[in-house]
C-alpha atoms as a PDB file:
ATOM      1  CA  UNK A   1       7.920 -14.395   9.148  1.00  0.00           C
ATOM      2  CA  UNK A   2       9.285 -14.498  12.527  1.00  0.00           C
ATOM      3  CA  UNK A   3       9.024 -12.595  15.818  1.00  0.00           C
ATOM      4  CA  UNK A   4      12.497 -12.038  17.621  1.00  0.00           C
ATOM      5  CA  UNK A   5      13.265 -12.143  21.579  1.00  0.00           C
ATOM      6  CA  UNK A   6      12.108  -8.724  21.805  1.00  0.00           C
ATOM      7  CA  UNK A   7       8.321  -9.533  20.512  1.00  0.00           C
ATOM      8  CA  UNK A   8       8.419  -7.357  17.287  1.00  0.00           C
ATOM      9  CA  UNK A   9       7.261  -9.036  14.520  1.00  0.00           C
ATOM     10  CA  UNK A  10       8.294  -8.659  10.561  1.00  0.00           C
ATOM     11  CA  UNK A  11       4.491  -7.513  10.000  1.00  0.00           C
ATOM     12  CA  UNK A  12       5.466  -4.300  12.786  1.00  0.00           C
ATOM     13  CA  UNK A  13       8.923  -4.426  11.285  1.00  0.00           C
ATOM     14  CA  UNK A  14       7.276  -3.616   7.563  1.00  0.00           C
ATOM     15  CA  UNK A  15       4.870  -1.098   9.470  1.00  0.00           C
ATOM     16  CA  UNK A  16       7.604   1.318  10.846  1.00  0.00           C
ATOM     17  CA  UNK A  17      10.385   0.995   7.661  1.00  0.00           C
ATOM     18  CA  UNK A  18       9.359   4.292   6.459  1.00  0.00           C
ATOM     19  CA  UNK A  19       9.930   5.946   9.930  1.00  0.00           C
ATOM     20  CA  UNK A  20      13.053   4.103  10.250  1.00  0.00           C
ATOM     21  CA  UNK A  21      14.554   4.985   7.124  1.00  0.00           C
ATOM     22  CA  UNK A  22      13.526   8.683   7.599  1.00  0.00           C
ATOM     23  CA  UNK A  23      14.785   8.588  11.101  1.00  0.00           C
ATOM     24  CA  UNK A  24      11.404   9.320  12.526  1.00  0.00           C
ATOM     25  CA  UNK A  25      11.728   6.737  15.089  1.00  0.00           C
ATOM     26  CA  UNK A  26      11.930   6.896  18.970  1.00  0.00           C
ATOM     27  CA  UNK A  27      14.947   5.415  20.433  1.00  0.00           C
ATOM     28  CA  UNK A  28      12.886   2.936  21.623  1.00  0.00           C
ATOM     29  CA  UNK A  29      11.077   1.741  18.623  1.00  0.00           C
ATOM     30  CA  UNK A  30      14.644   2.003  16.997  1.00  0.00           C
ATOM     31  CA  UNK A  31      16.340  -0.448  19.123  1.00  0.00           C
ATOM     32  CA  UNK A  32      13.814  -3.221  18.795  1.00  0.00           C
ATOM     33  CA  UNK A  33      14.079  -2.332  15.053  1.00  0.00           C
ATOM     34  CA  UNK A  34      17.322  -3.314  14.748  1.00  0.00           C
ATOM     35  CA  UNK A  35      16.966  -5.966  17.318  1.00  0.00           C
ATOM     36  CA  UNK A  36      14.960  -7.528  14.916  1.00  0.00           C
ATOM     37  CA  UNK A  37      17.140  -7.015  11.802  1.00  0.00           C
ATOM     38  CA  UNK A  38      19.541  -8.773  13.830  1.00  0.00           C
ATOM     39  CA  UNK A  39      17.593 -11.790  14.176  1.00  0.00           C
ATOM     40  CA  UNK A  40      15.556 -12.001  10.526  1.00  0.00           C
ATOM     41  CA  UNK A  41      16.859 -12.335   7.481  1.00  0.00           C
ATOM     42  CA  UNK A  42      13.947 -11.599   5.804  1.00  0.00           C
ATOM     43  CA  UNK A  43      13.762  -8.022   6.949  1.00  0.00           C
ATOM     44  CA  UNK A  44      17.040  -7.462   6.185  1.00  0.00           C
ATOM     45  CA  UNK A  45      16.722  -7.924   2.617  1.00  0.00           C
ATOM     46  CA  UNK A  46      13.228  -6.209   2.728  1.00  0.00           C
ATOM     47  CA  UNK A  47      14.949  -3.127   4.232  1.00  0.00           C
ATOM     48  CA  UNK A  48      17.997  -3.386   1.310  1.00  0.00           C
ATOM     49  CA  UNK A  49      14.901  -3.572  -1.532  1.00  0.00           C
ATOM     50  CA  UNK A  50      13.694  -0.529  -0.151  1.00  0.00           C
ATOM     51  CA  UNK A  51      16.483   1.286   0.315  1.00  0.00           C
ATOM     52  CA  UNK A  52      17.187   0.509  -3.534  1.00  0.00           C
ATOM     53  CA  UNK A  53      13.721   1.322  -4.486  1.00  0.00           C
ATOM     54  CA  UNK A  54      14.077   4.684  -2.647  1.00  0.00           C
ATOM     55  CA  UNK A  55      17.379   5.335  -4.161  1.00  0.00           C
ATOM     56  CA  UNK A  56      16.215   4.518  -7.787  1.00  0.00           C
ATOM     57  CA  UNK A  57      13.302   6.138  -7.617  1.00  0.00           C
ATOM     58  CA  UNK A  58      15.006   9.370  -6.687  1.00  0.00           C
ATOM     59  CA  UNK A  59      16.444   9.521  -9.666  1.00  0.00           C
ATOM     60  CA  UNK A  60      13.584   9.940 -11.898  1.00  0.00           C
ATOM     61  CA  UNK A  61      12.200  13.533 -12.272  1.00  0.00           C
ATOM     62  CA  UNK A  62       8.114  14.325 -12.645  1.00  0.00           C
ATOM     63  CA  UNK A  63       9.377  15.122 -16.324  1.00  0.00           C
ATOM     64  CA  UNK A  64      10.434  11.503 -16.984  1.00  0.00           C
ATOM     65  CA  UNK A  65       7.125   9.996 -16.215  1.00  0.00           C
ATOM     66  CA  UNK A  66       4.802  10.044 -19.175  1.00  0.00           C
ATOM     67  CA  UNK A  67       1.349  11.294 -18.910  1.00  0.00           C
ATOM     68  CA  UNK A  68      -0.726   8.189 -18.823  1.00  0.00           C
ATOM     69  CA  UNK A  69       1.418   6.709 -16.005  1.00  0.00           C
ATOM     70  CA  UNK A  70       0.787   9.275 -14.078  1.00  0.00           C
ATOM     71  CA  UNK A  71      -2.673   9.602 -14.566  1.00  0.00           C
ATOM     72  CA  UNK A  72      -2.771   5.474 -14.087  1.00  0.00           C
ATOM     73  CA  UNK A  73      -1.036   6.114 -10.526  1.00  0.00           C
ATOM     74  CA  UNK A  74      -3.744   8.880  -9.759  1.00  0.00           C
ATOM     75  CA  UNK A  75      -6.378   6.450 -10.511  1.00  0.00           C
ATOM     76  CA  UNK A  76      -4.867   3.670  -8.495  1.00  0.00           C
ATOM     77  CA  UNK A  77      -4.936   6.225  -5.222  1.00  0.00           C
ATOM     78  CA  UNK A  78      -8.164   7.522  -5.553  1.00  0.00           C
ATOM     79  CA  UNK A  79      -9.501   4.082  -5.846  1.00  0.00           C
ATOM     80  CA  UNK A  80      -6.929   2.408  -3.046  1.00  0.00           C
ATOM     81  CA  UNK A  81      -9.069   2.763   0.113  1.00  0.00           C
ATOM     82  CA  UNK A  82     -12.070   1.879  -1.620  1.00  0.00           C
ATOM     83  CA  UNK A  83     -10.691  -1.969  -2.515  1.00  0.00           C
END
């Protein structure tokens, strides 16, 4: 992990990649963002995977996901703050 010349680092980067890819961010915030996509090619290709997750996951409807994995997933939030 790196931090670029404009002092954002790939652990702020990670932070504010669902606000960037929803285009939640503030001009700002979206500048450095890319500054630092720029500069790291580790957050590039962390931005591609989730912009492939998000795009293959769209495709599955609640239908397609069998009862006990969704009841797994329920567990595994109720229980996430806890661990």
């Amino acid at each position: 992990m790196a931090t670029d010349p404009t002092g954002m680092s790939c652990k702020e980067l990670v932070e504010l990649i669902t606000e960037y890819l929803e285009g939640a961010l503030p001009p700002g915030d979206k500048a450095r963002f890319e500054q630092h996509l720029a500069f790291c090619d580790w957050c590039r290709t962390y931005l591609e995977q989730m912009r492939l997750t998000i795009q293959t996951l769209g495709k599955l409807s609640e239908e397609s996901i069998p009862e006990y994995v969704k009841a797994d997933l329920a567990e595994v939030f109720r229980t996430w703050k806890r661990t």
